[in-house]
N, C-alpha and C. Protein backbone atom coordinates (compact mmCIF):
# COMPACT_ATOMS: atom_id res chain seq x y z
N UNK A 1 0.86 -1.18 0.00
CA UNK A 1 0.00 0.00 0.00
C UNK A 1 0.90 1.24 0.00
N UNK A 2 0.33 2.30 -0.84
CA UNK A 2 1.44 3.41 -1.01
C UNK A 2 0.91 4.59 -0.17
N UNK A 3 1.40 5.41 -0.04
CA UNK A 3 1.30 6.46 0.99
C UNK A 3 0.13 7.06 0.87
N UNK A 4 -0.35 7.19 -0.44
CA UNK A 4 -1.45 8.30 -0.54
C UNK A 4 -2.93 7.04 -0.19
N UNK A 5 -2.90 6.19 -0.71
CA UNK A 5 -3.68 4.64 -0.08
C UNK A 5 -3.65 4.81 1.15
N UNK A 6 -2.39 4.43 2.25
CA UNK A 6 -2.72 4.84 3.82
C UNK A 6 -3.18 5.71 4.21
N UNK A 7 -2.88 7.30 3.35
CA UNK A 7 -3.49 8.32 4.26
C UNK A 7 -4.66 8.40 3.83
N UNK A 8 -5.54 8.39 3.01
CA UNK A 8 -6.96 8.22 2.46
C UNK A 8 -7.45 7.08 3.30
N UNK A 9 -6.81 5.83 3.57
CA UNK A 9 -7.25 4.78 4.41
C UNK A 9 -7.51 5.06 5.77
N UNK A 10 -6.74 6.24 6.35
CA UNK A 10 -6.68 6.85 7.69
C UNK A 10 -8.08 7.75 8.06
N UNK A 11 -8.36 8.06 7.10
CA UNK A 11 -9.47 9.39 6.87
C UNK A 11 -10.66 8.16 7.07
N UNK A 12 -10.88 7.24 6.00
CA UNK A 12 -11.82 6.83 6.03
C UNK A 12 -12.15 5.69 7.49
N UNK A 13 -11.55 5.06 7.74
CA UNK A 13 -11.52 4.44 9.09
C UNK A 13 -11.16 5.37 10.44
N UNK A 14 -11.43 6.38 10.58
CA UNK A 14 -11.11 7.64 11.32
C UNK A 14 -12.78 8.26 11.60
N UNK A 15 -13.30 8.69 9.77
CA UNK A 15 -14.39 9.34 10.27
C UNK A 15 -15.51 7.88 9.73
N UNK A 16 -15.26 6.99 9.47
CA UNK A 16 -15.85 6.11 9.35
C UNK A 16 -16.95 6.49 7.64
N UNK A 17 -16.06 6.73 6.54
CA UNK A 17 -16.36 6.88 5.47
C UNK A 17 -16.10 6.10 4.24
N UNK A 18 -16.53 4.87 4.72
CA UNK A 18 -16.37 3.97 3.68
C UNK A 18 -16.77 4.00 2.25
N UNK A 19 -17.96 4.33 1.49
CA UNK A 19 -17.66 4.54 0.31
C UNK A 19 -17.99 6.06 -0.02
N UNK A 20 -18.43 6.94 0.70
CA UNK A 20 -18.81 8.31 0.05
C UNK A 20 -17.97 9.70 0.74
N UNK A 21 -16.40 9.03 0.55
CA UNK A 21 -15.23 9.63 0.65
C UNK A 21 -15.10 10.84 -0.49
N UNK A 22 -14.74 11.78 0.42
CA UNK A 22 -14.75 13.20 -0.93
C UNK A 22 -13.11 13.62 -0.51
N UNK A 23 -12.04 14.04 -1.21
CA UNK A 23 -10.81 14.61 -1.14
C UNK A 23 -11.18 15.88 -0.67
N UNK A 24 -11.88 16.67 -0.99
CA UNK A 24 -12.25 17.91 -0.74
C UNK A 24 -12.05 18.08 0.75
N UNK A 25 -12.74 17.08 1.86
CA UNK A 25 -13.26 17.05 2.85
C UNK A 25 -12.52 18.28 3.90
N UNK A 26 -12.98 18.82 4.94
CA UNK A 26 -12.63 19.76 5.17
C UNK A 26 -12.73 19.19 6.56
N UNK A 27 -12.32 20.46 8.06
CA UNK A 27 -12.38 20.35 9.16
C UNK A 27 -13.86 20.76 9.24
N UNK A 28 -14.86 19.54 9.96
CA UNK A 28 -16.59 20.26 10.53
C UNK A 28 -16.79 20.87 9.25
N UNK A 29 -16.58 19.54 8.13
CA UNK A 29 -17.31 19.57 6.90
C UNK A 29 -18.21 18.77 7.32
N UNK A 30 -18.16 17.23 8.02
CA UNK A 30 -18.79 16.60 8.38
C UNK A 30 -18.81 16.22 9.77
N UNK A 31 -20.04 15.36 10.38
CA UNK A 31 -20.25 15.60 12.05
C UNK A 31 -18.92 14.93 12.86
N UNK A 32 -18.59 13.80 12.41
CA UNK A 32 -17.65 13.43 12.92
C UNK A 32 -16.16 14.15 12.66
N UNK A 33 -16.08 14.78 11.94
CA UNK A 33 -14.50 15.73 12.05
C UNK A 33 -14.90 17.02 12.95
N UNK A 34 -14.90 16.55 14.31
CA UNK A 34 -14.97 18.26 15.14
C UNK A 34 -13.85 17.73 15.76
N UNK A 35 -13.50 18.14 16.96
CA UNK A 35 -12.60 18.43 17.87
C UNK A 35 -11.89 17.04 18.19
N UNK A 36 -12.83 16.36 18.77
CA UNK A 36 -12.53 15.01 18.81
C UNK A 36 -12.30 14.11 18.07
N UNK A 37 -12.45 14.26 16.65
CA UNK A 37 -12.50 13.79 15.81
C UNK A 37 -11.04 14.19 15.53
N UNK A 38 -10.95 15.18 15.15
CA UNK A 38 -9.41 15.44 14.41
C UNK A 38 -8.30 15.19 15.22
N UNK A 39 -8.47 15.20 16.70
CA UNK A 39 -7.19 14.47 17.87
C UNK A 39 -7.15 12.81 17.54
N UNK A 40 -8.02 12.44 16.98
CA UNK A 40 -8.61 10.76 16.65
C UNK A 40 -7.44 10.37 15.19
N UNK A 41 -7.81 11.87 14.62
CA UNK A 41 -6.99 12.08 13.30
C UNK A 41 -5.95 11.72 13.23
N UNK A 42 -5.24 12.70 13.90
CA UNK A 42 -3.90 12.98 14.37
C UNK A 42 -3.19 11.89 14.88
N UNK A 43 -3.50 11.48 15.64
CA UNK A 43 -3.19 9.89 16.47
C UNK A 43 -3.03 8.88 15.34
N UNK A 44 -3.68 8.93 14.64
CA UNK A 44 -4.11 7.73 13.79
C UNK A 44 -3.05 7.64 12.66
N UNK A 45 -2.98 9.37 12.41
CA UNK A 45 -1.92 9.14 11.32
C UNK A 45 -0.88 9.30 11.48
N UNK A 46 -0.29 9.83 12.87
CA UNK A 46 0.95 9.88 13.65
C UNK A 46 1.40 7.99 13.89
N UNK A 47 0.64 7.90 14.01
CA UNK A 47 1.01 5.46 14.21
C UNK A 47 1.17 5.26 12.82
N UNK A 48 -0.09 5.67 11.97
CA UNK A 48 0.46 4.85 10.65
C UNK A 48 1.47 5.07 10.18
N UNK A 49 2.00 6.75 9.71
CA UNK A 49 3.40 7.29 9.32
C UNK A 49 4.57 7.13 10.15
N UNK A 50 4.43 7.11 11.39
CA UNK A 50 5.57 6.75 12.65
C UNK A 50 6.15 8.40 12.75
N UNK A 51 5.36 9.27 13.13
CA UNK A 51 5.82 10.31 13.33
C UNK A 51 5.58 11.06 14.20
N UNK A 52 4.98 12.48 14.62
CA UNK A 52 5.24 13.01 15.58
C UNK A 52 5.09 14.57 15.28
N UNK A 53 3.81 14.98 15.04
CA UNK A 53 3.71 16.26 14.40
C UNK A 53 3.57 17.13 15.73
N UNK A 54 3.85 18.50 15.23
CA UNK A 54 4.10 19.75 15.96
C UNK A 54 2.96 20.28 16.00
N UNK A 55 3.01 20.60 17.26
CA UNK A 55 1.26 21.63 17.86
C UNK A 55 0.66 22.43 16.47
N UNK A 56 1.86 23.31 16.15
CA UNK A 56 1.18 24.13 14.57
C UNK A 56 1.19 23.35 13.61
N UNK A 57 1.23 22.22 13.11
CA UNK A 57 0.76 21.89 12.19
C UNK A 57 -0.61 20.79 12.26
N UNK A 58 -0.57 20.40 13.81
CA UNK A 58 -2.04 19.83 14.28
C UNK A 58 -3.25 20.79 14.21
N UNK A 59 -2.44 22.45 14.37
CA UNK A 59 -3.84 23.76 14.39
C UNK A 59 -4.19 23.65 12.57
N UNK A 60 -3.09 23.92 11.71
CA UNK A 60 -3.30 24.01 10.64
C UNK A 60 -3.62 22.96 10.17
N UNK A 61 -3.49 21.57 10.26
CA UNK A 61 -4.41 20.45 9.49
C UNK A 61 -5.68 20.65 9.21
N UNK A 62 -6.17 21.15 8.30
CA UNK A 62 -7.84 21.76 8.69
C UNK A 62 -8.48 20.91 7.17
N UNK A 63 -7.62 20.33 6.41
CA UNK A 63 -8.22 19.70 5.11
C UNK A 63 -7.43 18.37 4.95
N UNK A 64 -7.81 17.41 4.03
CA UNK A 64 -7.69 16.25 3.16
C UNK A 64 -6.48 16.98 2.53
N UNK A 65 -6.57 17.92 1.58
CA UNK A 65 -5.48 18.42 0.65
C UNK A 65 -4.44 19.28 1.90
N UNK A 66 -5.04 19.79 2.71
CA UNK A 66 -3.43 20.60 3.45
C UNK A 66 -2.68 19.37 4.41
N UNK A 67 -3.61 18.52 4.99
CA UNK A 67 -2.88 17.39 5.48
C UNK A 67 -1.63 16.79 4.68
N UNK A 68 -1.68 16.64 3.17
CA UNK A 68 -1.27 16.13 2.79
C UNK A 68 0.16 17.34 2.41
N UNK A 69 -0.32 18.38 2.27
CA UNK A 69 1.20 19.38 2.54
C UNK A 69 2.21 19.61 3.67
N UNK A 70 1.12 19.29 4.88
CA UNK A 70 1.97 18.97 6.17
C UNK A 70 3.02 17.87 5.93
N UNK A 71 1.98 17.06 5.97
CA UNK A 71 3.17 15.47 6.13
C UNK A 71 4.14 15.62 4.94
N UNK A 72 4.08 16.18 4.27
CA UNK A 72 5.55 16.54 3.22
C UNK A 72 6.63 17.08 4.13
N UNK A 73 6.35 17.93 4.54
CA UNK A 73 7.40 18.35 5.84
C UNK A 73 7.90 17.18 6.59
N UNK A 74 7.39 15.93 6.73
CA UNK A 74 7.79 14.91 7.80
C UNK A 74 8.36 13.95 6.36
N UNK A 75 8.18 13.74 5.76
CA UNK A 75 9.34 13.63 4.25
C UNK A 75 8.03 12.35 3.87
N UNK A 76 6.94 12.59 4.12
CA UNK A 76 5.52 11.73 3.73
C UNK A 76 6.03 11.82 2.41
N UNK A 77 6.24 11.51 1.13
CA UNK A 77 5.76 11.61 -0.48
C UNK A 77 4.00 10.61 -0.83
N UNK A 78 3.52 11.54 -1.81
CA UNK A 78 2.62 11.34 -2.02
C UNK A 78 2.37 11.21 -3.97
């Protein structure tokens, strides 16, 4: 499985979006991405990648597409 497969795999077993997954998806686009939801996030994709993100880039994770500019910083390729 390649990187962009896990992190899409993370999203969907996270907010529990098995087939009507949108890339678009945003922060409290939908009910389950609020507060609790995105610490659920974070966790989830901090184990799968083996990493260890920084307070500001846990504030700024706020999308599907900027997530995926963060973890470039942690040398994620996508």
């Amino acid at each position: 499985m390649n990187n962009s497969e896990k992190y899409k795999k993370v999203f969907s077993t996270t907010f529990e979006m098995k087939n009507n997954f949108d890339e678009k998806l945003e922060y409290n686009s939908i009910e389950a991405w609020d507060s609790i939801g995105h610490m659920n996030l974070i966790s989830n994709l901090e184990e799968e990648f083996k990493i260890s993100l920084e307070t500001d880039d846990i504030v700024d994770f706020s999308s599907f597409n900027k997530g995926k500019e963060i973890l470039k910083k942690y040398k994620i390729s996508f």
